[in-house]
PDB file of N, CA and C in Angstrom:
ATOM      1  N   UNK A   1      11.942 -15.768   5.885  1.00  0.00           N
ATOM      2  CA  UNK A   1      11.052 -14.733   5.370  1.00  0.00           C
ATOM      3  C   UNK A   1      11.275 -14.557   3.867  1.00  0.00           C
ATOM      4  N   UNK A   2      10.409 -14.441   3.028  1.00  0.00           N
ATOM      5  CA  UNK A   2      10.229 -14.551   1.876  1.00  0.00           C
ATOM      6  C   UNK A   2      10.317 -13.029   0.905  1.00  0.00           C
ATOM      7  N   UNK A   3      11.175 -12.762   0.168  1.00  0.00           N
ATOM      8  CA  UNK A   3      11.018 -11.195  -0.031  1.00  0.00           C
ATOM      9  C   UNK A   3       9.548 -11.206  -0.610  1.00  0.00           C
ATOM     10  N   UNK A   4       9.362  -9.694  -1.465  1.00  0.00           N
ATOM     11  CA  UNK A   4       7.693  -9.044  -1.260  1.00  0.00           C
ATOM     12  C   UNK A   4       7.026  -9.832  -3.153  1.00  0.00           C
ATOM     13  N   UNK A   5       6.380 -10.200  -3.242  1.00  0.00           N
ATOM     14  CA  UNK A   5       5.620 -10.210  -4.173  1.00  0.00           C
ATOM     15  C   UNK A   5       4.591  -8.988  -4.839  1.00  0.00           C
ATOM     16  N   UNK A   6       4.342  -9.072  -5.504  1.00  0.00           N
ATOM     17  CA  UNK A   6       3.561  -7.638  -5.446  1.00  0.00           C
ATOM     18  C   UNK A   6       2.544  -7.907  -6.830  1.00  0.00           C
ATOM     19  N   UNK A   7       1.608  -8.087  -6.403  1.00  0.00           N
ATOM     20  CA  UNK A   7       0.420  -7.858  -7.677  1.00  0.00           C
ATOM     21  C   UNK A   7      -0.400  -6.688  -8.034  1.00  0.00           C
ATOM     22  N   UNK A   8      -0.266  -6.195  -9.293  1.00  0.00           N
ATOM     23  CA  UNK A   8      -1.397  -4.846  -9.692  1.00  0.00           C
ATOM     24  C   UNK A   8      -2.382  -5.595 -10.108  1.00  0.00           C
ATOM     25  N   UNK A   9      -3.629  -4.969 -10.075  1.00  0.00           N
ATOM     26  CA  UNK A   9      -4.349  -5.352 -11.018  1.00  0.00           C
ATOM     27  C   UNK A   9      -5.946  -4.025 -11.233  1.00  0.00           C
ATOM     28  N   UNK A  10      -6.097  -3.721 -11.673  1.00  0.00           N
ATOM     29  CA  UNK A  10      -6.989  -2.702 -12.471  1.00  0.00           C
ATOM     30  C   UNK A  10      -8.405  -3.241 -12.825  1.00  0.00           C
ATOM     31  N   UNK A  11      -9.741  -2.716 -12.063  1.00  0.00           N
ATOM     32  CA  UNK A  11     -10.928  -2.633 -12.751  1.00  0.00           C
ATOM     33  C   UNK A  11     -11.751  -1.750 -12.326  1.00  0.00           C
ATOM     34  N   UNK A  12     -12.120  -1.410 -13.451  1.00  0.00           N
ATOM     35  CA  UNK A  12     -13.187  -0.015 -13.090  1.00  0.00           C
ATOM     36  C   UNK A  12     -11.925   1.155 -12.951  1.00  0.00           C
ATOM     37  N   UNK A  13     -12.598   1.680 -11.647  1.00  0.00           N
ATOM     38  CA  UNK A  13     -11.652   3.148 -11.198  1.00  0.00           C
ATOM     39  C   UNK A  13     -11.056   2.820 -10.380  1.00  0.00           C
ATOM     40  N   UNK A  14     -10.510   1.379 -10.015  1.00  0.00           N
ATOM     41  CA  UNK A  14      -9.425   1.243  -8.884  1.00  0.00           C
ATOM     42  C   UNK A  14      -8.660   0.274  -9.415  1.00  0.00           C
ATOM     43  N   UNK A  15      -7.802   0.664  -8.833  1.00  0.00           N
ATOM     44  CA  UNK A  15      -6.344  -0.551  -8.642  1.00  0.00           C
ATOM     45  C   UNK A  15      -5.916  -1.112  -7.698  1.00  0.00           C
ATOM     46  N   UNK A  16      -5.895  -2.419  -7.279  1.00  0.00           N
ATOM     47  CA  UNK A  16      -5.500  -2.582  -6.584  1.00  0.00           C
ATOM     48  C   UNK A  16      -4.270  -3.285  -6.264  1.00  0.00           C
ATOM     49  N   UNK A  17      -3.169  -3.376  -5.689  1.00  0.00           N
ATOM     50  CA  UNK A  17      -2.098  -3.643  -5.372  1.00  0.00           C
ATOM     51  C   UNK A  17      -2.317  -4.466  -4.240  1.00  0.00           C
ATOM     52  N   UNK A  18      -2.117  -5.738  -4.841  1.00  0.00           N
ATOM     53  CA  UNK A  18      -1.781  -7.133  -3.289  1.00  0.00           C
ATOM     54  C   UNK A  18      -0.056  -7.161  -3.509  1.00  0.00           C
ATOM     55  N   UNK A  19       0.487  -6.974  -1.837  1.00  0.00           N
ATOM     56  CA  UNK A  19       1.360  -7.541  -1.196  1.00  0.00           C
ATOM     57  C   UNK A  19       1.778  -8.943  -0.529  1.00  0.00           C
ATOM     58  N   UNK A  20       2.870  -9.904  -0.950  1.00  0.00           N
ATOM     59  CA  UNK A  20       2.759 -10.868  -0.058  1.00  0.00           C
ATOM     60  C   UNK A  20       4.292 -10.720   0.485  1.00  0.00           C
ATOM     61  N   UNK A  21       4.508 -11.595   1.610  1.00  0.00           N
ATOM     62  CA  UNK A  21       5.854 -11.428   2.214  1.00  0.00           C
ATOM     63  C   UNK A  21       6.177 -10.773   2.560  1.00  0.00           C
ATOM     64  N   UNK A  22       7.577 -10.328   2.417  1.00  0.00           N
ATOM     65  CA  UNK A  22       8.097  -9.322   4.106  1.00  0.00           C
ATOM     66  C   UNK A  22       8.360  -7.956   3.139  1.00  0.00           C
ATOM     67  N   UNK A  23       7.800  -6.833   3.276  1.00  0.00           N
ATOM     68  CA  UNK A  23       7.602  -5.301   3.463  1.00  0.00           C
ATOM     69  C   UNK A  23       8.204  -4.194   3.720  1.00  0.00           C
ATOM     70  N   UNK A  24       9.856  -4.317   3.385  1.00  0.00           N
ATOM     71  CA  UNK A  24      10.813  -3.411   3.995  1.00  0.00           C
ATOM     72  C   UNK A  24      11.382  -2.389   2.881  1.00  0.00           C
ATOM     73  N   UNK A  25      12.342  -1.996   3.137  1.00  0.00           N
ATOM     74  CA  UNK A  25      13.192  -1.437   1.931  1.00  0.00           C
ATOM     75  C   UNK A  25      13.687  -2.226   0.994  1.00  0.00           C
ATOM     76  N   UNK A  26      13.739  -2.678   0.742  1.00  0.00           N
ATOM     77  CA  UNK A  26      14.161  -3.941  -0.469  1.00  0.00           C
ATOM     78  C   UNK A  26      13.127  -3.846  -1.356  1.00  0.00           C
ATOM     79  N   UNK A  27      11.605  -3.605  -1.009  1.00  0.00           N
ATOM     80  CA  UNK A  27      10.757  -3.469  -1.725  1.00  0.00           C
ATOM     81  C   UNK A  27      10.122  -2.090  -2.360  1.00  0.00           C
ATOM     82  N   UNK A  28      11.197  -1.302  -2.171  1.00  0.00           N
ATOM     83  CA  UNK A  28      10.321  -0.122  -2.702  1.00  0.00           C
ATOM     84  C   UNK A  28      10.659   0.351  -4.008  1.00  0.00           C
ATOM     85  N   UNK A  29      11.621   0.029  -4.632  1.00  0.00           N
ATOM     86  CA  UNK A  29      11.611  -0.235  -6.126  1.00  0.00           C
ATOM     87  C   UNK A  29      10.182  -0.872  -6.649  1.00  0.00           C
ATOM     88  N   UNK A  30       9.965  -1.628  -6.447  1.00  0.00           N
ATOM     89  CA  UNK A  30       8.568  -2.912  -6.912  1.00  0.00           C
ATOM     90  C   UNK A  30       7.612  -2.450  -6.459  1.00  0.00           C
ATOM     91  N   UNK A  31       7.562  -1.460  -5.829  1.00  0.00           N
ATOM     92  CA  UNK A  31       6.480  -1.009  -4.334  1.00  0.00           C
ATOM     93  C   UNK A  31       5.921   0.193  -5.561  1.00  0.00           C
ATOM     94  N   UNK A  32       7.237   0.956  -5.558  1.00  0.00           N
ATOM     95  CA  UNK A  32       6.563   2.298  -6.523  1.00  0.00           C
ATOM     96  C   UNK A  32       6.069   2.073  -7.389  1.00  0.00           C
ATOM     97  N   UNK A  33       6.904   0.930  -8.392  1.00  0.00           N
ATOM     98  CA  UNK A  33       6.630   0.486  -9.988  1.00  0.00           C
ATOM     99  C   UNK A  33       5.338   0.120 -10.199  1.00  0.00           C
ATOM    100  N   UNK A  34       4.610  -0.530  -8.782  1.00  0.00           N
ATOM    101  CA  UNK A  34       3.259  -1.185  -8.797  1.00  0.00           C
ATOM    102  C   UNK A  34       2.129  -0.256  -8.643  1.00  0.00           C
ATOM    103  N   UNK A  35       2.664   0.973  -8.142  1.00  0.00           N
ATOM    104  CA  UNK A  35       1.619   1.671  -7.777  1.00  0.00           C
ATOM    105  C   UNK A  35       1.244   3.119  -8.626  1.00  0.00           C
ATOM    106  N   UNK A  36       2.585   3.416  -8.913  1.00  0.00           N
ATOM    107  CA  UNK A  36       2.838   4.876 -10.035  1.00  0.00           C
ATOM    108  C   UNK A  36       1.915   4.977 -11.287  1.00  0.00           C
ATOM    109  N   UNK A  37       1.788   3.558 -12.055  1.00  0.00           N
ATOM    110  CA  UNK A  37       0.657   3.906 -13.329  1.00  0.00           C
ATOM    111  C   UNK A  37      -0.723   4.201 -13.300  1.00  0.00           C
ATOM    112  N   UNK A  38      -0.772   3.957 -11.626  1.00  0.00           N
ATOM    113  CA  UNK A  38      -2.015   3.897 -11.414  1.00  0.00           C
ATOM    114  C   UNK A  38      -2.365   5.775 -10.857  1.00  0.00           C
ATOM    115  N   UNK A  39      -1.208   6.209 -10.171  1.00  0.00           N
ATOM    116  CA  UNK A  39      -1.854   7.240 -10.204  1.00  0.00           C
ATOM    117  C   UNK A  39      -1.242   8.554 -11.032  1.00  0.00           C
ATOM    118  N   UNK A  40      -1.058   8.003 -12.107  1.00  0.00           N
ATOM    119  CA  UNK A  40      -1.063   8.838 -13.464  1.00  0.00           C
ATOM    120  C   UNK A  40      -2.184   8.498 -14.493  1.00  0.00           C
ATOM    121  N   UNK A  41      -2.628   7.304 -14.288  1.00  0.00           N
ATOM    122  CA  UNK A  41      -4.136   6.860 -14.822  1.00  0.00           C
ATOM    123  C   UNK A  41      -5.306   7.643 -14.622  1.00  0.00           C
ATOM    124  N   UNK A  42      -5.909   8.426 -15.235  1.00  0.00           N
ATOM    125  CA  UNK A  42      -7.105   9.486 -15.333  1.00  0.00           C
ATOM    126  C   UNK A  42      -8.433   8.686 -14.969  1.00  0.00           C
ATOM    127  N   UNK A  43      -8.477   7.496 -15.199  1.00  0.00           N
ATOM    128  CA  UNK A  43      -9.293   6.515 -15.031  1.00  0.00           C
ATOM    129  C   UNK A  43      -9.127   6.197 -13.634  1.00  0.00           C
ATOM    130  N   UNK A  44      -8.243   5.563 -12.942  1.00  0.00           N
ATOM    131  CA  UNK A  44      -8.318   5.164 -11.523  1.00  0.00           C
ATOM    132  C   UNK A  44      -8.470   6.632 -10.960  1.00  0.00           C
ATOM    133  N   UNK A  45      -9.781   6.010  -9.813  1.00  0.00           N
ATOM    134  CA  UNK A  45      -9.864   6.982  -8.525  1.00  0.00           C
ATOM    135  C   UNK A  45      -9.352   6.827  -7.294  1.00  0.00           C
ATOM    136  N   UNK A  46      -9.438   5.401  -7.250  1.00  0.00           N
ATOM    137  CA  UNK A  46      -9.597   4.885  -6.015  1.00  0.00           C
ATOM    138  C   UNK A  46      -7.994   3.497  -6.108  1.00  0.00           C
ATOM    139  N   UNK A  47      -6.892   3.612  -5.204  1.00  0.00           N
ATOM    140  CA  UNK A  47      -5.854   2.877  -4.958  1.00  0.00           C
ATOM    141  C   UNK A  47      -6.090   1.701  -3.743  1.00  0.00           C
ATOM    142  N   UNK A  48      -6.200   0.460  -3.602  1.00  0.00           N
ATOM    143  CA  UNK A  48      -6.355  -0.157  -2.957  1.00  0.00           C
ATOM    144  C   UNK A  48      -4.873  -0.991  -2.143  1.00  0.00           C
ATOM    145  N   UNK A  49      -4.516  -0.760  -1.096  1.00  0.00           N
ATOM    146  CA  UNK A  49      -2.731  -1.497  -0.950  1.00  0.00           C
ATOM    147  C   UNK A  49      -3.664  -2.685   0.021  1.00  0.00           C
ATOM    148  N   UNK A  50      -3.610  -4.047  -0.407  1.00  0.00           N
ATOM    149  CA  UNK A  50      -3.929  -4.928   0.376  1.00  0.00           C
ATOM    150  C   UNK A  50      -2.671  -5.692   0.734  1.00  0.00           C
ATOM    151  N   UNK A  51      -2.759  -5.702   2.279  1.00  0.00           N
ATOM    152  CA  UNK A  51      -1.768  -6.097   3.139  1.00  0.00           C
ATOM    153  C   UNK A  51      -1.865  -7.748   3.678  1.00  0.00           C
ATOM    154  N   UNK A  52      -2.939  -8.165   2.940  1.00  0.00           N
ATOM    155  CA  UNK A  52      -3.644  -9.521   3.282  1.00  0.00           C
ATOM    156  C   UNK A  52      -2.267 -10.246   3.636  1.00  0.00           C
ATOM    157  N   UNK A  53      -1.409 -10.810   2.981  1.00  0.00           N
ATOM    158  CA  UNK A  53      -0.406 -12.145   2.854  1.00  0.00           C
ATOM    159  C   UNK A  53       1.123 -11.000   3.448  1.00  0.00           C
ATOM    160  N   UNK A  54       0.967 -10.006   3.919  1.00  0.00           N
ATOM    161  CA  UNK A  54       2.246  -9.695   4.530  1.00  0.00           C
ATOM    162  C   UNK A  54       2.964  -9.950   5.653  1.00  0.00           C
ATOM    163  N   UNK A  55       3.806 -11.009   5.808  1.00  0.00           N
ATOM    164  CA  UNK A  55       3.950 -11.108   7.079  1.00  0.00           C
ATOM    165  C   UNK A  55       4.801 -10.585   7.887  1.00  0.00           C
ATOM    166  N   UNK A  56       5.552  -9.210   7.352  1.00  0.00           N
ATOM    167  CA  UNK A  56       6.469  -8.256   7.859  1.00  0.00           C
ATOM    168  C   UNK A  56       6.232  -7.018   7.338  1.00  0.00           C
ATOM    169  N   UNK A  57       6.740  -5.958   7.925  1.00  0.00           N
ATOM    170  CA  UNK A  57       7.080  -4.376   7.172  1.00  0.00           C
ATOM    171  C   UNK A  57       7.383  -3.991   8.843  1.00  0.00           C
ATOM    172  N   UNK A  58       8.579  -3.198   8.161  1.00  0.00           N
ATOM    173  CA  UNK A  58       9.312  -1.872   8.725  1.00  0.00           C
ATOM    174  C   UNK A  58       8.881  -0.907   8.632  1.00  0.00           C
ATOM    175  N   UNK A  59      10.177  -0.157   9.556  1.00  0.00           N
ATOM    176  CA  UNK A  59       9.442   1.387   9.386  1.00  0.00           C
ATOM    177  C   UNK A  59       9.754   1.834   8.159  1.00  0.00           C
ATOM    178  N   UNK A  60      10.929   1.335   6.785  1.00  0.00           N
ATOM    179  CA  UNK A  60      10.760   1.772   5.862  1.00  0.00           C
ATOM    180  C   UNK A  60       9.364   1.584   4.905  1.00  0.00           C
ATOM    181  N   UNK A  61       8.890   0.460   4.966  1.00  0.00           N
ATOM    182  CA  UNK A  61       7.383   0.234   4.860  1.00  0.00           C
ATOM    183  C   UNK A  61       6.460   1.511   4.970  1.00  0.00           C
ATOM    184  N   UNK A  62       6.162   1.975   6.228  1.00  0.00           N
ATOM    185  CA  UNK A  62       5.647   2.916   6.708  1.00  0.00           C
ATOM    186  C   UNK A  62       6.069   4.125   5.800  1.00  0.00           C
ATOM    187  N   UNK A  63       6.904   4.021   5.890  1.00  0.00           N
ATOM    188  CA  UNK A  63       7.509   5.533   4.872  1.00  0.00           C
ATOM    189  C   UNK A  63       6.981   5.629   3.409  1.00  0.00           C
ATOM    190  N   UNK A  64       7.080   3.980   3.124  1.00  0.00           N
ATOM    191  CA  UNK A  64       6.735   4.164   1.423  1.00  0.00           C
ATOM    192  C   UNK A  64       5.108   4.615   1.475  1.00  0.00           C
ATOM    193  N   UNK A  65       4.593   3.897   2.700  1.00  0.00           N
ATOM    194  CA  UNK A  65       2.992   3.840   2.433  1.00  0.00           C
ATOM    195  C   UNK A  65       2.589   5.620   2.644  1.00  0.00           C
ATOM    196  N   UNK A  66       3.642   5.893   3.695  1.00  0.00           N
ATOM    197  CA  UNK A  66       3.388   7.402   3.481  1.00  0.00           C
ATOM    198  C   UNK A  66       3.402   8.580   2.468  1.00  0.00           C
ATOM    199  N   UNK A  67       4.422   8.402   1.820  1.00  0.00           N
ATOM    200  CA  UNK A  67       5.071   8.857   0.444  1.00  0.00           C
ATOM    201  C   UNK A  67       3.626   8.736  -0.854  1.00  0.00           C
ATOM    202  N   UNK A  68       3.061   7.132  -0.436  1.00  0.00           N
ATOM    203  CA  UNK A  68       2.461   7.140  -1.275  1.00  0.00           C
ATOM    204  C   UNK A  68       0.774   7.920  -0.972  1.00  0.00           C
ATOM    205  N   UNK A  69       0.775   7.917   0.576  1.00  0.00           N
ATOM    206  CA  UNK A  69      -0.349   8.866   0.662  1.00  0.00           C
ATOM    207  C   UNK A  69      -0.419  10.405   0.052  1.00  0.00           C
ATOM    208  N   UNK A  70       0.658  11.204   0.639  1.00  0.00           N
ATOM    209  CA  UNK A  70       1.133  12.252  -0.112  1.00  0.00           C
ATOM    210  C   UNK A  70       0.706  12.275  -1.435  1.00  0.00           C
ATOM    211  N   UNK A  71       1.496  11.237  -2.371  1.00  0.00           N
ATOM    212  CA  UNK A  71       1.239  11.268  -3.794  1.00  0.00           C
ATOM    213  C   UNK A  71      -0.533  11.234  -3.898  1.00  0.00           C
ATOM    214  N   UNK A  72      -0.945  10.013  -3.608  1.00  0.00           N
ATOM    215  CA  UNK A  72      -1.853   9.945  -3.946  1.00  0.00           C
ATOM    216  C   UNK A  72      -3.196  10.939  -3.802  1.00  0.00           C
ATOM    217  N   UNK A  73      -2.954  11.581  -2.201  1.00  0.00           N
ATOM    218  CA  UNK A  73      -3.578  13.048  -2.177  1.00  0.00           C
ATOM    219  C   UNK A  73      -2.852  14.473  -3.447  1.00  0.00           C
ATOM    220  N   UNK A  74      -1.573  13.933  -4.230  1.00  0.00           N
ATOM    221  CA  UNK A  74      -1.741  15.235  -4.739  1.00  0.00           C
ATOM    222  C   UNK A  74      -2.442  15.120  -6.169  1.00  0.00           C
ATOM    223  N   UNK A  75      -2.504  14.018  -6.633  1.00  0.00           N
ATOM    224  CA  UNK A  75      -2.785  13.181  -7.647  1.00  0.00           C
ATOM    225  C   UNK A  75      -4.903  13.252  -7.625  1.00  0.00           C
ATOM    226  N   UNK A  76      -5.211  13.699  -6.455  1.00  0.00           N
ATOM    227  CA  UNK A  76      -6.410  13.606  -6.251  1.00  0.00           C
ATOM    228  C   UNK A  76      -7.336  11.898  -6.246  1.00  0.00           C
ATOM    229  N   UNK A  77      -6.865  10.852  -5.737  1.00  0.00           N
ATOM    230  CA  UNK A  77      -7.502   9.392  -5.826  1.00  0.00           C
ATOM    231  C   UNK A  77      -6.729   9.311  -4.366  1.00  0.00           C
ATOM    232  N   UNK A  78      -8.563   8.357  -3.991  1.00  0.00           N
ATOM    233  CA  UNK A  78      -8.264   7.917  -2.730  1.00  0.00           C
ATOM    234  C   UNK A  78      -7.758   6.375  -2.399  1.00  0.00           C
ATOM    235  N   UNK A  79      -7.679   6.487  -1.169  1.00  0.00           N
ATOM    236  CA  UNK A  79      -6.137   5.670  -1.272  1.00  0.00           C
ATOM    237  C   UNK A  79      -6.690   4.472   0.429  1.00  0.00           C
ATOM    238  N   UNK A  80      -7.013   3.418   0.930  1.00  0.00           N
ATOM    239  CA  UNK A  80      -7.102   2.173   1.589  1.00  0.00           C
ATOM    240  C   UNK A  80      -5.985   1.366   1.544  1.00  0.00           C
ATOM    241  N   UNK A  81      -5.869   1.011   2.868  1.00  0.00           N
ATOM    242  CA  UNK A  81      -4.992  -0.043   3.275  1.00  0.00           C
ATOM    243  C   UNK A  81      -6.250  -1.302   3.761  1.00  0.00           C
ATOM    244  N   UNK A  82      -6.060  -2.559   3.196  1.00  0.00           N
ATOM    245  CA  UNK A  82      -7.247  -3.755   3.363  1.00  0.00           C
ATOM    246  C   UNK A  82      -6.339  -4.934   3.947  1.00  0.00           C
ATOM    247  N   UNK A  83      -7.573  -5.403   4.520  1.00  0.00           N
ATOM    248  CA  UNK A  83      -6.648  -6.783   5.013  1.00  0.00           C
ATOM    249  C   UNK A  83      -5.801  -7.090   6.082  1.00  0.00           C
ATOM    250  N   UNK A  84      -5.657  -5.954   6.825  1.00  0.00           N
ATOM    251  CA  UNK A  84      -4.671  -5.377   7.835  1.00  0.00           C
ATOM    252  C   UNK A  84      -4.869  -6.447   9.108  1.00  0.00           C
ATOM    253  N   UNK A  85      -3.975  -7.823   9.406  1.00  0.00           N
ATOM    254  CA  UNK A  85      -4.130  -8.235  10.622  1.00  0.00           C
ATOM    255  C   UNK A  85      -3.252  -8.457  11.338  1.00  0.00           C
ATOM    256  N   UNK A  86      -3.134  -9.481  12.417  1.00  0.00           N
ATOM    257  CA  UNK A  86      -1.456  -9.502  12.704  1.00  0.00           C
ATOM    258  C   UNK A  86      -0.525  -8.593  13.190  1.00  0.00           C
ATOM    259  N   UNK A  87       0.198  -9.040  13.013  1.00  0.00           N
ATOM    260  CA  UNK A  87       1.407  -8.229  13.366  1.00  0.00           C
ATOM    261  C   UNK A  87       1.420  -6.865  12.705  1.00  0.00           C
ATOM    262  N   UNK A  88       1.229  -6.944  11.492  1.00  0.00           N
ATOM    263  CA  UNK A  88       0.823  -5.683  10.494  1.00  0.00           C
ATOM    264  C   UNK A  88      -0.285  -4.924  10.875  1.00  0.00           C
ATOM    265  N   UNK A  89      -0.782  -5.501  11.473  1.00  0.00           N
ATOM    266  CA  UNK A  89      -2.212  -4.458  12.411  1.00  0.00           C
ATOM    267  C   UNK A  89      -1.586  -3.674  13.407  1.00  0.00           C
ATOM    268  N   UNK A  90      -0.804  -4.909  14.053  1.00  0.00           N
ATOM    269  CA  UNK A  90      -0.380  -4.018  15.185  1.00  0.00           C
ATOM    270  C   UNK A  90       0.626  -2.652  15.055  1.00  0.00           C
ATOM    271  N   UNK A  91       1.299  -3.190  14.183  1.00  0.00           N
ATOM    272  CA  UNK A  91       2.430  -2.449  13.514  1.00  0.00           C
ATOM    273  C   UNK A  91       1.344  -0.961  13.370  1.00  0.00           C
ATOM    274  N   UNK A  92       0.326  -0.686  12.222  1.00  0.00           N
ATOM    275  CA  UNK A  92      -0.174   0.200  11.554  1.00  0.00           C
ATOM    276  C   UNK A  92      -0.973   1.292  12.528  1.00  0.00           C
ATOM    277  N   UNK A  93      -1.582   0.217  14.080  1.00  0.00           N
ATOM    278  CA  UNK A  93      -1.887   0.883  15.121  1.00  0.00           C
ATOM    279  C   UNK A  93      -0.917   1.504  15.642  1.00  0.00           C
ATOM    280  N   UNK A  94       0.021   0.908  15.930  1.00  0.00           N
ATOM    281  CA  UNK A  94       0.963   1.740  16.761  1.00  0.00           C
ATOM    282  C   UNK A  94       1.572   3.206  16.231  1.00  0.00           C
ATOM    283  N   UNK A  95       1.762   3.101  15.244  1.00  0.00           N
ATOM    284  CA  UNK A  95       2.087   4.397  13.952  1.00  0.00           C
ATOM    285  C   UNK A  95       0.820   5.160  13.550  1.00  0.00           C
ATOM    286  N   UNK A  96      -0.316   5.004  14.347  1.00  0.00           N
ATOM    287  CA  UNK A  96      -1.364   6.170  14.537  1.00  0.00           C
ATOM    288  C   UNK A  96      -1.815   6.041  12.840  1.00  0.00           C
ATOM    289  N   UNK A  97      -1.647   4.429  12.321  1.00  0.00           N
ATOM    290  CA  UNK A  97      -1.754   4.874  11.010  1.00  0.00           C
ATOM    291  C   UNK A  97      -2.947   5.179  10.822  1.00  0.00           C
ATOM    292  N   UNK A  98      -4.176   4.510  11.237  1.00  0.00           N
ATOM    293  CA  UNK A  98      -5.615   4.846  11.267  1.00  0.00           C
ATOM    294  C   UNK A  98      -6.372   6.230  11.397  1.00  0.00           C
ATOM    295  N   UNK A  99      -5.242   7.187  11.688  1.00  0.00           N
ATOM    296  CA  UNK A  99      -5.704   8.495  11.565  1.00  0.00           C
ATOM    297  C   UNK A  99      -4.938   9.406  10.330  1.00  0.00           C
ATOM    298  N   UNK A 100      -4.748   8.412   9.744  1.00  0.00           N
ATOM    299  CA  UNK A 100      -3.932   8.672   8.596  1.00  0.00           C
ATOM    300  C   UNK A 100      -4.547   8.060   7.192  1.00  0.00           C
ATOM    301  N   UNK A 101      -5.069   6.818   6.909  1.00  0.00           N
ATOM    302  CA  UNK A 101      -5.650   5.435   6.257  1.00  0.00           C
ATOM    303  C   UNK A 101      -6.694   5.653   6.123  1.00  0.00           C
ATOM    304  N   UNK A 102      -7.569   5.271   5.286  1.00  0.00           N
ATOM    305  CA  UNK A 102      -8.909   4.047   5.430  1.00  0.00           C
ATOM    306  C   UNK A 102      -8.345   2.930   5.260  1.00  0.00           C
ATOM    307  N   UNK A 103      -8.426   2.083   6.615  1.00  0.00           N
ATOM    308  CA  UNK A 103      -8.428   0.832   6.743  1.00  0.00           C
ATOM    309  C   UNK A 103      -9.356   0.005   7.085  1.00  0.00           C
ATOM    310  N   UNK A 104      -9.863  -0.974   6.291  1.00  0.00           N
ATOM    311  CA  UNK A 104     -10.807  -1.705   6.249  1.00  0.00           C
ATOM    312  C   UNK A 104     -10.011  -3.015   6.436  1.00  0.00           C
TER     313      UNK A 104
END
């Protein structure tokens, strides 16, 4: 298993953040760093976490993505999980994340 890669990238009023590789605590240093400018950015509305190329996450995973819902509701920009299949689907179902997410 490959640790996490992590791409930002910015246009318009969203950002979006691609993940590749495995999704645990190890990554939440890189996890925050990728996602924090974006929601201090007056310009972004909209946060995109695409889960496309992940082929793991934990429940610390879960926690960050939570943390970052929080933020991102206090911050006022809405916030999608994309790409969601696999094991990571199953994972995100089972954790009721869909009543939590927009997942597309």
């Amino acid at each position: 298993m490959s640790a996490i890669q992590i791409k930002s990238t910015k246009e318009g009023g969203k950002t979006k953040v691609s993940l590749s590789g495995r999704f645990d605590f190890n990554s939440h240093r890189e996890f925050r760093g990728a996602y924090e400018p974006a929601l201090t950015d007056v310009l972004v509305r909209e946060v995109e976490i695409d889960l496309g190329a992940v082929d793991y996450l934990d429940s610390s995973a879960l926690g960050m993505l939570l943390l970052l819902r929080e933020k991102a509701t206090a911050s006022q920009k809405s916030l999608s999980l994309t790409n969601c299949r696999g094991i990571v689907k199953q994972v995100l179902d089972v954790a009721n994340f869909g009543k939590l997410f927009t997942i597309r």
